[in-house]
Protein backbone atom coordinates (compact mmCIF):
# COMPACT_ATOMS: atom_id res chain seq x y z
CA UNK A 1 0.00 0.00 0.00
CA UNK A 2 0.98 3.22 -0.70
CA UNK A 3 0.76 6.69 1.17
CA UNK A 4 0.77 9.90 -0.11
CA UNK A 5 3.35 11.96 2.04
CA UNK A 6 1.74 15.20 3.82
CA UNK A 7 3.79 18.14 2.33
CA UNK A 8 2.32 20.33 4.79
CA UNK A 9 -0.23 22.76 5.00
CA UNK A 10 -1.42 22.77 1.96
CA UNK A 11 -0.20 19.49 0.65
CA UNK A 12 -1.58 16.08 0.21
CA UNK A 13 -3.10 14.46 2.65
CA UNK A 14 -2.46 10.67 3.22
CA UNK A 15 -5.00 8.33 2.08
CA UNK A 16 -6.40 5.28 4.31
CA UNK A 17 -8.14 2.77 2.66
CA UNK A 18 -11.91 1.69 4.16
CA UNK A 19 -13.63 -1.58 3.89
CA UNK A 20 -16.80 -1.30 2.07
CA UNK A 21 -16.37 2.20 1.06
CA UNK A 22 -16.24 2.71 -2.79
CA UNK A 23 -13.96 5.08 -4.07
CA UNK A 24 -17.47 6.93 -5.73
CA UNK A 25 -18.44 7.31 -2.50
CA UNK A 26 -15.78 9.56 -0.35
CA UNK A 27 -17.08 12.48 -1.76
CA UNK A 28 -20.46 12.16 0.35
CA UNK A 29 -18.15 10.47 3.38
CA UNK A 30 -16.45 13.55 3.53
CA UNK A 31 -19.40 15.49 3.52
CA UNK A 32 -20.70 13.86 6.33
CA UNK A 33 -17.82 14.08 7.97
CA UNK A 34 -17.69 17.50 7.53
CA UNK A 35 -21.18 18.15 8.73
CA UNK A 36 -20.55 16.41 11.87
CA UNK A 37 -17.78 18.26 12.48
CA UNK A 38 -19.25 21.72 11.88
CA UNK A 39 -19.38 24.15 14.67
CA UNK A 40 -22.94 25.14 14.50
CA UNK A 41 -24.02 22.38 17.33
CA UNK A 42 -27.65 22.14 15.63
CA UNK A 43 -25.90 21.34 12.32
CA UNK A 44 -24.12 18.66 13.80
CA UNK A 45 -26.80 16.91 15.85
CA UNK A 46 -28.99 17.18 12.82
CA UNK A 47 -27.23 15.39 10.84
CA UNK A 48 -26.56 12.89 13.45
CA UNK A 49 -30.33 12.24 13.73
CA UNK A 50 -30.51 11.64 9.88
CA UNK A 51 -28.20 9.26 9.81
CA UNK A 52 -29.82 7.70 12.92
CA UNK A 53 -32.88 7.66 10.90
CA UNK A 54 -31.58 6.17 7.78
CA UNK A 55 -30.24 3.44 9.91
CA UNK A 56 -33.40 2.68 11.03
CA UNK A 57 -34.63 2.44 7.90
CA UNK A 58 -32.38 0.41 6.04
CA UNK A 59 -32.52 -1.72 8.81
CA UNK A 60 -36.49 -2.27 8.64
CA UNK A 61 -37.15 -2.05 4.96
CA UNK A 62 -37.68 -5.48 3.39
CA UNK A 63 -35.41 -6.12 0.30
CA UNK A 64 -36.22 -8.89 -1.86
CA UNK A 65 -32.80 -9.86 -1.03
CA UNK A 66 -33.18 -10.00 2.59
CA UNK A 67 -36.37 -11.59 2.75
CA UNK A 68 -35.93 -13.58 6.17
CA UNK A 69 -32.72 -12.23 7.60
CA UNK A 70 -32.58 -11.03 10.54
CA UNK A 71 -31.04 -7.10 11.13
CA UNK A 72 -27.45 -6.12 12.49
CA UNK A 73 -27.65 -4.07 15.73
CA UNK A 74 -24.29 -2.49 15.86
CA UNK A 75 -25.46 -0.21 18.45
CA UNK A 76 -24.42 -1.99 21.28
């Protein structure tokens, strides 16, 4: 595996690769990310309950391919 070297402000960050996670995808990771992180509190926790509630959902809606299986709790 390669890593990018951080040049410094301004320079490349490294780059950590995440199971799952297609390449297509980072952009809206980041976003998230970024939306969790902002410093307007409200911001933060509001995006915290959407992704709460699209847990939830994904968790209860019945696929064709999931027809029987029981869902992953990975809250605790």
């Amino acid at each position: 595996m390669q890593v990018a070297k951080n040049g410094g402000p301004g320079g490349a960050r490294p780059t950590v690769p995440v199971i799952g996670v297609d390449a297509s995808e980072l952009r809206w990771v980041r976003m998230l990310i970024s939306l969790l992180r902002h410093p307007d509190p409200i911001v933060a926790e509001l995006t915290r309950h959407a992704l709460e509630y699209l847990g939830d959902s994904a968790a209860s809606s019945k696929s064709p391919g999931t027809a029987g299986a029981e869902p992953i709790d990975n809250t605790g």
